[in-house]
C-alpha atoms as a PDB file:
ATOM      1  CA  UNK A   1    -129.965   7.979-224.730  1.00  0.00           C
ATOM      2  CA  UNK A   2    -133.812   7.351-226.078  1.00  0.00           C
ATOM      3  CA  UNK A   3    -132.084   7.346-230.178  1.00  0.00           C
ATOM      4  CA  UNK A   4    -129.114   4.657-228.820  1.00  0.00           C
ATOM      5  CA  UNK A   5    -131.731   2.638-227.607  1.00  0.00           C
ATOM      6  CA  UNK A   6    -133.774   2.826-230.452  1.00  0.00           C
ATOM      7  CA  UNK A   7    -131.083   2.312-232.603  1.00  0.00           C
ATOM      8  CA  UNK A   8    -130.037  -0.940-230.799  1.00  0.00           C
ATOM      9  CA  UNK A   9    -133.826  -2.214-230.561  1.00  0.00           C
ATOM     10  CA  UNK A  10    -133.006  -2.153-234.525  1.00  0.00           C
ATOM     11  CA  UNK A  11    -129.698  -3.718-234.633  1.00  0.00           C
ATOM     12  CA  UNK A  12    -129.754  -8.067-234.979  1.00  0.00           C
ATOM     13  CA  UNK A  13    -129.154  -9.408-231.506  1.00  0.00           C
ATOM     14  CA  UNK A  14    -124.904  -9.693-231.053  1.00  0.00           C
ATOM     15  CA  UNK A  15    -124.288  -7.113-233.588  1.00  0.00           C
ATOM     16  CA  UNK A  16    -122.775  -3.705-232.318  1.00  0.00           C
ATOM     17  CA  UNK A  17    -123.025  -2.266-236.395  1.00  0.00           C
ATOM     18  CA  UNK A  18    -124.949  -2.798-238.979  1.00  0.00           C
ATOM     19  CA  UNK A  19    -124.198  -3.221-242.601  1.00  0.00           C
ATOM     20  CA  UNK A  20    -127.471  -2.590-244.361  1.00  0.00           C
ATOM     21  CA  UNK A  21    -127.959  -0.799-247.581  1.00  0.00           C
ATOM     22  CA  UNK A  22    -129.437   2.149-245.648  1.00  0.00           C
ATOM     23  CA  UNK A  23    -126.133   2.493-243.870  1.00  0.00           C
ATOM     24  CA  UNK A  24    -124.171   1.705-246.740  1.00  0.00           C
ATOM     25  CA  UNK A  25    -125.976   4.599-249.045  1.00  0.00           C
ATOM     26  CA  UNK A  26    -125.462   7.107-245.828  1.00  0.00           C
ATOM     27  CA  UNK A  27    -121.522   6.232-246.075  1.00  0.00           C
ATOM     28  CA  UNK A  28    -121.372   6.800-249.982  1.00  0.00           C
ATOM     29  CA  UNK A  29    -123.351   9.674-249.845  1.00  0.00           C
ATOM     30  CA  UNK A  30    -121.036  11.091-246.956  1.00  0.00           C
ATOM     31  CA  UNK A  31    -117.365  10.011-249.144  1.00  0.00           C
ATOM     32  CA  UNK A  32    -119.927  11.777-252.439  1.00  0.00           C
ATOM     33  CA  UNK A  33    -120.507  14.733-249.929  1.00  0.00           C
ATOM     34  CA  UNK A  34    -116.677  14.834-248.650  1.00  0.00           C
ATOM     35  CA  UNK A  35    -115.265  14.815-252.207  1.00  0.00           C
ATOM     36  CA  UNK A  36    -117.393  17.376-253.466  1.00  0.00           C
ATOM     37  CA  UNK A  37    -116.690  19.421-250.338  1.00  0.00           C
ATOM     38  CA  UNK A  38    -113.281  19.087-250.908  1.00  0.00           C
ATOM     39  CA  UNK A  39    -113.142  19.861-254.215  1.00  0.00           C
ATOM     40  CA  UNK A  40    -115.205  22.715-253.757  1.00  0.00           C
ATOM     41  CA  UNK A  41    -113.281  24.265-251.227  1.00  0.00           C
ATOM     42  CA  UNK A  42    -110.007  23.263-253.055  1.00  0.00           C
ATOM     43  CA  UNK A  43    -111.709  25.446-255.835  1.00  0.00           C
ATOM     44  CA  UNK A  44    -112.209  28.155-253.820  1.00  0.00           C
ATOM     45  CA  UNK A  45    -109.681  28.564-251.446  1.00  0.00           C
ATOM     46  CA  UNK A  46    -106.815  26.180-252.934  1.00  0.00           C
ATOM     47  CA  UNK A  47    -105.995  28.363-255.574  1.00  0.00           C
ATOM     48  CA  UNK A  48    -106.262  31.815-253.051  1.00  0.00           C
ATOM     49  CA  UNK A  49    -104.107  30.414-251.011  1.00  0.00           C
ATOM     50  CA  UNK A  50    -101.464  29.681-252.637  1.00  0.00           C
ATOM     51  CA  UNK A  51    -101.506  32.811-255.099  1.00  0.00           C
ATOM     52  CA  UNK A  52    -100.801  34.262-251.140  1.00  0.00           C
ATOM     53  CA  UNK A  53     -98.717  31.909-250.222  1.00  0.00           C
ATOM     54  CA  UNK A  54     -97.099  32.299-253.575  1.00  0.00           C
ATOM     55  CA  UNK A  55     -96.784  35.751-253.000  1.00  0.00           C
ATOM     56  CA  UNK A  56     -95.843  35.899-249.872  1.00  0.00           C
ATOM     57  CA  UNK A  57     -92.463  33.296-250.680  1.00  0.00           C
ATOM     58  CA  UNK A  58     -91.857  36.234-253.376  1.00  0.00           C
ATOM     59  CA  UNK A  59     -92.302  38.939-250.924  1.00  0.00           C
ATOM     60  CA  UNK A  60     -89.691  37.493-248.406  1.00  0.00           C
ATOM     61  CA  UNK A  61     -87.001  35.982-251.221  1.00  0.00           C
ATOM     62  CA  UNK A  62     -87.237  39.923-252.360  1.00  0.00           C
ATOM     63  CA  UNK A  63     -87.047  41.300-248.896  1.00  0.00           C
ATOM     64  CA  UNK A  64     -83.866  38.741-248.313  1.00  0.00           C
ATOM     65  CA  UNK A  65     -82.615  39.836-251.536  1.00  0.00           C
ATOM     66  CA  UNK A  66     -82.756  43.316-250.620  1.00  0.00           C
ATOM     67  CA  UNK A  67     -81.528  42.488-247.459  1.00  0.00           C
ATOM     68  CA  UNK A  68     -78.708  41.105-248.691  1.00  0.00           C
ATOM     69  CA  UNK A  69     -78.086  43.350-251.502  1.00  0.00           C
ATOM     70  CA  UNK A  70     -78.309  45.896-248.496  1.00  0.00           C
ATOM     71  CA  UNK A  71     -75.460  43.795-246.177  1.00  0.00           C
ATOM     72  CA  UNK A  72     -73.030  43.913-249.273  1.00  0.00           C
ATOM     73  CA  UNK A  73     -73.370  48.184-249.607  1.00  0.00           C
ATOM     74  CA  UNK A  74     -73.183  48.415-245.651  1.00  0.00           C
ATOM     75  CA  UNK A  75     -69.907  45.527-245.882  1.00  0.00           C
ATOM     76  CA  UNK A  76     -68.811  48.379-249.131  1.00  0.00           C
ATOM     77  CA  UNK A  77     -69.148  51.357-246.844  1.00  0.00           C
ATOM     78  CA  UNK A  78     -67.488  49.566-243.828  1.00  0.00           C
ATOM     79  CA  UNK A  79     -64.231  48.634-245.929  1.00  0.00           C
ATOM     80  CA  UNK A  80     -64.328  52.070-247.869  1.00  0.00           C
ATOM     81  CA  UNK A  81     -64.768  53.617-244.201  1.00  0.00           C
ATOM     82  CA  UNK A  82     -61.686  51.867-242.954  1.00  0.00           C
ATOM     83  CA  UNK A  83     -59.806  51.998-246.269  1.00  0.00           C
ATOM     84  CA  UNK A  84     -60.673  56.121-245.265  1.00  0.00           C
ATOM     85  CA  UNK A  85     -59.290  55.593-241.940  1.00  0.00           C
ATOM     86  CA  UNK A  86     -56.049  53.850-242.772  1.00  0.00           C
ATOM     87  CA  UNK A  87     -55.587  56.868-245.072  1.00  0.00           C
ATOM     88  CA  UNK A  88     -56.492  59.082-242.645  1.00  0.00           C
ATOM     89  CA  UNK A  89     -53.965  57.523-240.441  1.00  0.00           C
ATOM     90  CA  UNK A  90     -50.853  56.944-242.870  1.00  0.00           C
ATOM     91  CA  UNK A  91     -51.427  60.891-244.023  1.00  0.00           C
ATOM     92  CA  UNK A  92     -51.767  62.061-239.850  1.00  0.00           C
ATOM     93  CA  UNK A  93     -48.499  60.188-239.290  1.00  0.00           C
ATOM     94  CA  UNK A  94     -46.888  61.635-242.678  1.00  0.00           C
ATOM     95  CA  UNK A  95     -47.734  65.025-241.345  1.00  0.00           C
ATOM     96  CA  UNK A  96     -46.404  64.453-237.839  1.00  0.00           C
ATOM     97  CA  UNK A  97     -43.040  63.622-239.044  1.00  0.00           C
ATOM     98  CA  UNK A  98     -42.904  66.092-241.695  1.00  0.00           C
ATOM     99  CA  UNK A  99     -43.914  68.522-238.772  1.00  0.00           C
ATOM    100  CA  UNK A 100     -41.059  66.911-236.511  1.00  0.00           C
ATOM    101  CA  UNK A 101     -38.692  67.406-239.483  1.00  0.00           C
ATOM    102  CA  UNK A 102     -40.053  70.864-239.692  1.00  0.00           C
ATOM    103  CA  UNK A 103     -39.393  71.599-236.180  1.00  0.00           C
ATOM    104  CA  UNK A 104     -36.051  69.947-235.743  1.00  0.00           C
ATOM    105  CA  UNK A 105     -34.735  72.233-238.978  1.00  0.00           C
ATOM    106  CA  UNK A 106     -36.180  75.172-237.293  1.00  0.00           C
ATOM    107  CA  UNK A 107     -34.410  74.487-234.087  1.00  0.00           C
ATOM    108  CA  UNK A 108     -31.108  74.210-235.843  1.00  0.00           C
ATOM    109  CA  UNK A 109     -31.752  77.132-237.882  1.00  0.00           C
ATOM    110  CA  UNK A 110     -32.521  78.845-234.646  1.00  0.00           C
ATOM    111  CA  UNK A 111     -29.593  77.393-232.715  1.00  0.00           C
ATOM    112  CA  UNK A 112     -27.078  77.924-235.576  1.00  0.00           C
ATOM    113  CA  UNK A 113     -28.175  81.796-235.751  1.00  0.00           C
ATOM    114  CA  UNK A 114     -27.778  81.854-232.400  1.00  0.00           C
ATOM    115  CA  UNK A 115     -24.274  80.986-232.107  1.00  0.00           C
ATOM    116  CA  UNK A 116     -23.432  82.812-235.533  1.00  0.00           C
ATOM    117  CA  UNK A 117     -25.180  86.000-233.536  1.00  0.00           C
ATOM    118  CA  UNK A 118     -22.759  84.951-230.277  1.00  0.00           C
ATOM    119  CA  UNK A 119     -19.954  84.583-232.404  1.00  0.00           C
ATOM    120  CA  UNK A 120     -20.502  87.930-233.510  1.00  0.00           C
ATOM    121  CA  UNK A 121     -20.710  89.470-230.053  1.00  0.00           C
ATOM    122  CA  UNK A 122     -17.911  87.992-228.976  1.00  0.00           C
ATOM    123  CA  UNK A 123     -16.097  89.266-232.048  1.00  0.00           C
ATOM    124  CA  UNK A 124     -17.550  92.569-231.067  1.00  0.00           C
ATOM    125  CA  UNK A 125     -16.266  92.521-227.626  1.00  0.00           C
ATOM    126  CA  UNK A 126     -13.240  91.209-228.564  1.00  0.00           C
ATOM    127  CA  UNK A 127     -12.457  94.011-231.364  1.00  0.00           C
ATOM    128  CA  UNK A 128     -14.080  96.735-228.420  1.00  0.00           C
ATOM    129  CA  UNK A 129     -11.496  95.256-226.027  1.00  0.00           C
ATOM    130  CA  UNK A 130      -8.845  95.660-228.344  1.00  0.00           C
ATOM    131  CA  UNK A 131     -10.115  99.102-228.735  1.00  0.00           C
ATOM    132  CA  UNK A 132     -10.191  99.827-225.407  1.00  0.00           C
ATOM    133  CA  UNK A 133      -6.865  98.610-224.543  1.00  0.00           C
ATOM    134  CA  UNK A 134      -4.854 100.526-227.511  1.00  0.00           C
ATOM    135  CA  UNK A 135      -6.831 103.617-226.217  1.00  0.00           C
ATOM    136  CA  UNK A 136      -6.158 103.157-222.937  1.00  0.00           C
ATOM    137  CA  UNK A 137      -2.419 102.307-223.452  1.00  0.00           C
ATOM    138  CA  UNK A 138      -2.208 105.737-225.767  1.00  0.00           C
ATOM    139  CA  UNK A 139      -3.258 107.619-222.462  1.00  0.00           C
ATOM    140  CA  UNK A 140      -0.799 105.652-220.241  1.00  0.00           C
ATOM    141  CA  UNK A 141       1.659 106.493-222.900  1.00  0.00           C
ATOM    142  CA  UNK A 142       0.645 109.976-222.877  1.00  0.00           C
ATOM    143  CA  UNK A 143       0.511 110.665-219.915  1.00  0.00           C
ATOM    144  CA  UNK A 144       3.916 108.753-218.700  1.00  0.00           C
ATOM    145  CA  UNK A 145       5.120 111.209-221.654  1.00  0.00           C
ATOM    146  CA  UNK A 146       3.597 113.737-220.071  1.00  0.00           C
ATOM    147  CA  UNK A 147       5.387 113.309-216.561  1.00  0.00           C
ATOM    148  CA  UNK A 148       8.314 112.141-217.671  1.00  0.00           C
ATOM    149  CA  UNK A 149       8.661 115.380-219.915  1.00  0.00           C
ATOM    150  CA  UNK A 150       7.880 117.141-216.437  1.00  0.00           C
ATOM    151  CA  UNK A 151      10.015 115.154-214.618  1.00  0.00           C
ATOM    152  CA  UNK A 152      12.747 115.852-216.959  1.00  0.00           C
ATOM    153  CA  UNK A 153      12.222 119.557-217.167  1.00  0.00           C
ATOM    154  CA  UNK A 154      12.381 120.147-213.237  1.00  0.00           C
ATOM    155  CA  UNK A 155      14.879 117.572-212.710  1.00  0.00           C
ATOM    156  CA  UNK A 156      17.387 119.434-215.660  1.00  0.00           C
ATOM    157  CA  UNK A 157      18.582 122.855-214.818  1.00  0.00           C
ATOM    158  CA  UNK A 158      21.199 123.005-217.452  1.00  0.00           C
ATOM    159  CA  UNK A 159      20.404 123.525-220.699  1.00  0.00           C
ATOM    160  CA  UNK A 160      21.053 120.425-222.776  1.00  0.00           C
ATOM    161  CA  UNK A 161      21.634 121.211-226.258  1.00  0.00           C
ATOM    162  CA  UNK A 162      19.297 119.939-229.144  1.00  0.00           C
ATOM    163  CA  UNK A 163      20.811 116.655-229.804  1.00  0.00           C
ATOM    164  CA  UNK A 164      21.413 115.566-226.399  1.00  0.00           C
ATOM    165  CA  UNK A 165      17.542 116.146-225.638  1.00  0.00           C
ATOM    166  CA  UNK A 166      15.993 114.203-229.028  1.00  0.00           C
ATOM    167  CA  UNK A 167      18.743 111.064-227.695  1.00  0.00           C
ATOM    168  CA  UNK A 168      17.193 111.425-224.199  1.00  0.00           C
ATOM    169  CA  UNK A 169      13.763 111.861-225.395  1.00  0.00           C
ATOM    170  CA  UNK A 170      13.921 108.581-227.948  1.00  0.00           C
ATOM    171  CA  UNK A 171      15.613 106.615-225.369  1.00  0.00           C
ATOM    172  CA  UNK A 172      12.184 106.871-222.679  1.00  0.00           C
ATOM    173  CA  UNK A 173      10.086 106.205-225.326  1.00  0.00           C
ATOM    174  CA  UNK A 174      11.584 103.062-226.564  1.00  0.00           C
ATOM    175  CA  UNK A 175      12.200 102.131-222.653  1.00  0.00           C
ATOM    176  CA  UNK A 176       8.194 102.495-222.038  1.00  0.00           C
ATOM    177  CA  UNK A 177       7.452 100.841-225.561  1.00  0.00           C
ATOM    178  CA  UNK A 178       9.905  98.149-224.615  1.00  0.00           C
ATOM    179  CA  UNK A 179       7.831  98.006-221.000  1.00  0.00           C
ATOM    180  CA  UNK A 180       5.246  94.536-221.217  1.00  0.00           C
ATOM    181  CA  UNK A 181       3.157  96.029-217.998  1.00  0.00           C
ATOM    182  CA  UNK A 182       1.044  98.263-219.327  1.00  0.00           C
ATOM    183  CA  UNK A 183      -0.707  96.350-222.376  1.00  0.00           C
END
């Protein structure tokens, strides 16, 4: 408070500033000190700074480059990854329906040998039935031979001559040849 009121004991009554040529060298050599100041520090830290600031713009258009150069491989590697996959895909559903092909040929194969193999059996069992029926209709003939040739030989006590007997004889074998009941 003592330098205001010194200060105002020096100021003209009514004035609140004073333009004397004390205060007027004061200003210019504050605007001689200013300019010099800010030359000086544009001097020395003008140029710094913006070497960094140039340097740092440089630093992040190359990091954004590199970015970006780095977003196109990874976009590459995505749509050669799915161009993989659809592949992948295309070649898992070729191979399922050349393995369904596979396995419907093998299961005809399978079912055709087994009805060739039935077919055989059942010519087997046919041609064994056959068999068995001539073989057992030689025995019944046989043996009907066989009794009626006993038959005949108690039933006769005459002697019948030679031609009498082969007549006899070809007659009951063309009677039980003739006979439907036992094949």
């Amino acid at each position: 408070m003592g330098i205001l009121l010194s200060a105002q004991t020096t100021l003209p009554a009514g004035r609140v500033f004073a333009l004397d040529s004390q205060t007027l060298i004061q200003i210019g050599a504050h605007l001689v000190n200013l300019i010099l100041l800010t030359l000086l520090m544009s001097w020395l830290l003008y140029k710094p700074v913006r070497h960094y600031m140039l340097a740092r713009n440089e630093r992040i258009t190359n990091q954004l480059k590199f970015a970006e150069d780095e977003m196109e491989k990874a976009i590459a590697l995505k749509n050669t990854y799915e161009e993989n996959i659809r592949h992948i895909e295309l070649e898992r559903e070729r191979l399922i329906e050349a393995a369904q092909r596979e396995t419907a040929e093998l299961r005809a194969q399978i079912l055709a040998d087994a009805r060739a193999e039935a077919e055989s059996l059942r010519a087997e069992a046919s041609a064994l039935i056959v068999a068995e029926k001539k073989r057992v209709a030689d025995e019944m003939r046989q043996g009907i031979v066989d009794l009626s040739f006993a038959l005949a030989q108690r039933t006769i006590t005459v002697h019948i001559d030679e031609d009498t007997h082969d007549r006899l004889f070809a007659d009951a074998v063309a009677e039980l040849e003739a006979a439907s009941w036992w094949e």
